[in-house]
C-alpha atoms as a PDB file:
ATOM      1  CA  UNK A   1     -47.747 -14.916  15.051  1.00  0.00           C
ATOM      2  CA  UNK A   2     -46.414 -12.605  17.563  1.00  0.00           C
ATOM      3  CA  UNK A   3     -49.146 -11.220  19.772  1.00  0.00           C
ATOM      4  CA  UNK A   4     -47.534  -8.129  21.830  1.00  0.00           C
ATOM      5  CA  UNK A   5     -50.538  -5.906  22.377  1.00  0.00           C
ATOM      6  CA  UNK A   6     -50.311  -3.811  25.803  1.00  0.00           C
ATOM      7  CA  UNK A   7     -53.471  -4.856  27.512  1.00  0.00           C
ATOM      8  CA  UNK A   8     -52.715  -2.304  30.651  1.00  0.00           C
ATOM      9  CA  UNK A   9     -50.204  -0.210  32.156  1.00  0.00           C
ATOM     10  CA  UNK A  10     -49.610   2.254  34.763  1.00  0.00           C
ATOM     11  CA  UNK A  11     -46.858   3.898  33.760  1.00  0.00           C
ATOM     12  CA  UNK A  12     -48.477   5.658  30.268  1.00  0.00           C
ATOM     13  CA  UNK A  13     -51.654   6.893  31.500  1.00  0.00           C
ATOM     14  CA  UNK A  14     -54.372   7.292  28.775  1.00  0.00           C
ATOM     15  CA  UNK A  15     -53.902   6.854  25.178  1.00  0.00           C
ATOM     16  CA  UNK A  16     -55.475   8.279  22.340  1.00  0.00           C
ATOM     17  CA  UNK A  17     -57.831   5.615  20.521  1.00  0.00           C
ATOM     18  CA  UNK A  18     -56.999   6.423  16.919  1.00  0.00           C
ATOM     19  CA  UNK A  19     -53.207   6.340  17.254  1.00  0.00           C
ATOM     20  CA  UNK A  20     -53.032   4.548  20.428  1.00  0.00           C
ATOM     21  CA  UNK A  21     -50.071   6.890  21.530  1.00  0.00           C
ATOM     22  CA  UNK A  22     -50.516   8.469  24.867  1.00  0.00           C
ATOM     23  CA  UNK A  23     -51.970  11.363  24.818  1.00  0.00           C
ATOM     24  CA  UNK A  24     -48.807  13.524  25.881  1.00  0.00           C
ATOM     25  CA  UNK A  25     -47.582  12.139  22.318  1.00  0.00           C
ATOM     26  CA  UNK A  26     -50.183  12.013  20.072  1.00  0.00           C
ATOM     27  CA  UNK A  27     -50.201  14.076  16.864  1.00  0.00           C
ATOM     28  CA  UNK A  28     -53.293  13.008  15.029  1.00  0.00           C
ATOM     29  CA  UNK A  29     -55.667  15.237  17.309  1.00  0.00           C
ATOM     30  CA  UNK A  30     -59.160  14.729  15.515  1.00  0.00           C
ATOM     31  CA  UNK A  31     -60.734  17.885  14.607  1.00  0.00           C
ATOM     32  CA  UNK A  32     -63.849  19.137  15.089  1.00  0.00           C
ATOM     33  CA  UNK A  33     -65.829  20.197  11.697  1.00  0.00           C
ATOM     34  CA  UNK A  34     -65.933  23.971  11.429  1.00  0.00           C
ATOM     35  CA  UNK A  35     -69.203  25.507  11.765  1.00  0.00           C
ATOM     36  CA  UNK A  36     -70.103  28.282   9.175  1.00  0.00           C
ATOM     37  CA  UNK A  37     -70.040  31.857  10.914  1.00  0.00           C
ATOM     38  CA  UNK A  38     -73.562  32.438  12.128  1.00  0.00           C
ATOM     39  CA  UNK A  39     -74.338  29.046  13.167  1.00  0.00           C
ATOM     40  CA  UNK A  40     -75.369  29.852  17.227  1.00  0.00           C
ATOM     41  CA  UNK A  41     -74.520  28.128  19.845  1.00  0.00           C
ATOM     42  CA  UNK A  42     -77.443  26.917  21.577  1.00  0.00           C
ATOM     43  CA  UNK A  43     -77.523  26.383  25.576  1.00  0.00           C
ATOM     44  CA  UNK A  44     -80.729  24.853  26.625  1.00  0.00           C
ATOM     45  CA  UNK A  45     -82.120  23.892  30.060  1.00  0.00           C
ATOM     46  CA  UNK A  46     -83.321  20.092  30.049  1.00  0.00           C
ATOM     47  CA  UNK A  47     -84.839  17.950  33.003  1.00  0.00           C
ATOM     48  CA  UNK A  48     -85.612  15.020  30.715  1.00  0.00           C
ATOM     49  CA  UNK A  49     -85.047  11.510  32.208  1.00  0.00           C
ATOM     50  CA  UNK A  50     -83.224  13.246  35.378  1.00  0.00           C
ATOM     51  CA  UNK A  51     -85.971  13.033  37.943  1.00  0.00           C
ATOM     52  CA  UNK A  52     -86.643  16.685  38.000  1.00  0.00           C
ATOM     53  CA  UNK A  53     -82.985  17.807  38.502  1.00  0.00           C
ATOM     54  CA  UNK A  54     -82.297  20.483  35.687  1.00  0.00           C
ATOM     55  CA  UNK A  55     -79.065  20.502  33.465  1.00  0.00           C
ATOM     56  CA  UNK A  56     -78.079  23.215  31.031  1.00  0.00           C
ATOM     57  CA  UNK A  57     -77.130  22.058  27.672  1.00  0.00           C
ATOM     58  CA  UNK A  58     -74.263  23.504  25.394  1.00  0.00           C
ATOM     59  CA  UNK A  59     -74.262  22.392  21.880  1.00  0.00           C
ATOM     60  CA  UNK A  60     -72.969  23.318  18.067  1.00  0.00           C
ATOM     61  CA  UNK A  61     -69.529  24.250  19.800  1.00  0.00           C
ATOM     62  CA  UNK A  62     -67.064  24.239  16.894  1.00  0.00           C
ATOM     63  CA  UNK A  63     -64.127  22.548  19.463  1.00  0.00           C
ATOM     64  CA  UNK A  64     -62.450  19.267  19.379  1.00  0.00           C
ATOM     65  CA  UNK A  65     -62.524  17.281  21.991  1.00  0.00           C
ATOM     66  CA  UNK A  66     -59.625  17.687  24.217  1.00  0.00           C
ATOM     67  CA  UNK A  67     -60.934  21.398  24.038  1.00  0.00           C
ATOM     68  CA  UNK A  68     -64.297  20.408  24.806  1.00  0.00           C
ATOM     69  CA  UNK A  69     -63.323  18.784  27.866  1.00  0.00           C
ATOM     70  CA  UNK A  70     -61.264  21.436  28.504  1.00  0.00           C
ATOM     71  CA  UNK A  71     -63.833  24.556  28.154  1.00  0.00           C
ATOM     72  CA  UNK A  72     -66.412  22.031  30.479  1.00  0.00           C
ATOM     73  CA  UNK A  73     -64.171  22.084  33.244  1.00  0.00           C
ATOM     74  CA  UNK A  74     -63.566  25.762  33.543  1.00  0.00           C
ATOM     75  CA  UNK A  75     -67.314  26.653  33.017  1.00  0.00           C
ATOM     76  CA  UNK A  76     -68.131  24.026  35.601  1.00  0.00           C
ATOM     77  CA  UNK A  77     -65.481  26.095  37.684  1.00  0.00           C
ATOM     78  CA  UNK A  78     -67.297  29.493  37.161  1.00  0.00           C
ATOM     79  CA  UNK A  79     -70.541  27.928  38.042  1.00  0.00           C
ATOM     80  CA  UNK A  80     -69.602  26.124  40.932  1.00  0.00           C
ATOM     81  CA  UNK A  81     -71.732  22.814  39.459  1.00  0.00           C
ATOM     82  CA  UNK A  82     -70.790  19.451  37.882  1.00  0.00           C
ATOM     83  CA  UNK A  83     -70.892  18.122  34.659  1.00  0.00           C
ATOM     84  CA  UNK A  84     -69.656  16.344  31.982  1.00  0.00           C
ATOM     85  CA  UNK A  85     -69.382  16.189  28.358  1.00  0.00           C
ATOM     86  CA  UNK A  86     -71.254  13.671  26.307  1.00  0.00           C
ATOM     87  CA  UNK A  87     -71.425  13.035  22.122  1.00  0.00           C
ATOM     88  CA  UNK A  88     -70.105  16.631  21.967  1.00  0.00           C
ATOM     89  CA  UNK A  89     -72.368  18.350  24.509  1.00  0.00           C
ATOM     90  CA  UNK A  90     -71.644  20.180  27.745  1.00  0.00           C
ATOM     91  CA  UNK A  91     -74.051  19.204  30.097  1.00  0.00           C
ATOM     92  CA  UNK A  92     -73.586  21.710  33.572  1.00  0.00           C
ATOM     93  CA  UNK A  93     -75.545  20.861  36.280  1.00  0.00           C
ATOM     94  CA  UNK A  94     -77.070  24.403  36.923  1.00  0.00           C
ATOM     95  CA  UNK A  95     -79.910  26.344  35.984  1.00  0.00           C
ATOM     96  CA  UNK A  96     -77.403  29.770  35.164  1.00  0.00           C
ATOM     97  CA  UNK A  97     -77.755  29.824  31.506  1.00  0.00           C
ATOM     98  CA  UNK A  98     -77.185  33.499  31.973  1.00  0.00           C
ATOM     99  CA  UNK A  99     -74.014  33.083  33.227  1.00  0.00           C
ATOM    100  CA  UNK A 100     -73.111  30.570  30.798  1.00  0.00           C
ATOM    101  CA  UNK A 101     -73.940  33.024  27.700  1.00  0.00           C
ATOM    102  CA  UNK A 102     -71.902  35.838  29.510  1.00  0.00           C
ATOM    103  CA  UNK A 103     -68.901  33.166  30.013  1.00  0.00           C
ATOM    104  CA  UNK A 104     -69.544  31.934  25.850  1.00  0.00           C
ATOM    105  CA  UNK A 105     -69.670  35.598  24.590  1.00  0.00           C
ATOM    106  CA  UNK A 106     -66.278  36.575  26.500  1.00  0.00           C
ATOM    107  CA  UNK A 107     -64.846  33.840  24.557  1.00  0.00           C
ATOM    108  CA  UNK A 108     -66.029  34.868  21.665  1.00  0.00           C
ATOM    109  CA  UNK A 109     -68.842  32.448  20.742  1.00  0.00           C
ATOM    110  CA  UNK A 110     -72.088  33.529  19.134  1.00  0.00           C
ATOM    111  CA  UNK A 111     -74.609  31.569  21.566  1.00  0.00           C
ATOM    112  CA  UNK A 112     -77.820  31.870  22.178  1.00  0.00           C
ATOM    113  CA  UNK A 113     -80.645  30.314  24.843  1.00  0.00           C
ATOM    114  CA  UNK A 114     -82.839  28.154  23.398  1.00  0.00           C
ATOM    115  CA  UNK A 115     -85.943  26.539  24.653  1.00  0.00           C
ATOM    116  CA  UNK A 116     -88.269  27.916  28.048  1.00  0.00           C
END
């Protein structure tokens, strides 16, 4: 049995974990399910199980994940904040959900603030 599994390298940099390509070269690029036109996207302020400290919360957004990550980092950018995505959530470490919706609707997203 010939056991040549690449346990780490350097030189590839991250790999995609269906394919197991690197990401540079990977063509299977999981898709997001499409969300029926009307659906909102919701952005809700949350202070749950963070010891007061209030994060805004982006969900239903109809990206995959490298775009995901990708529309995180330049609203953490226009907010000036931190964040991170988790299970297909933007979580922004800011209380501007105004400025989030502005940002969404320029991008064309139907969202809406949810919650007090």
């Amino acid at each position: 049995m010939k056991n040549n599994r690449l346990v780490y390298s350097d030189e590839l940099g991250s790999t995609c974990p269906h394919c197991g390509k690197s990401l540079q070269k990977c063509c299977c690029r999981v898709q997001a399910p499409a969300r029926p036109n009307g659906v909102p996207i919701r952005i809700e302020r949350q202070t749950k199980g963070r010891k007061g400290k209030g994060v805004s919360l982006i969900s239903g957004l109809p990206l995959a994940d490298v775009e995901l990550k990708q529309l995180a980092k330049e609203l953490k950018q226009r907010c000036g904040c931190g964040g991170t995505v988790k299970d297909g959530i933007i979580e922004i470490q800011t209380h501007q959900r105004d400025l989030l919706l502005d940002e969404l609707h320029k991008r064309g997203f139907q969202a809406k603030k949810a919650g007090g």
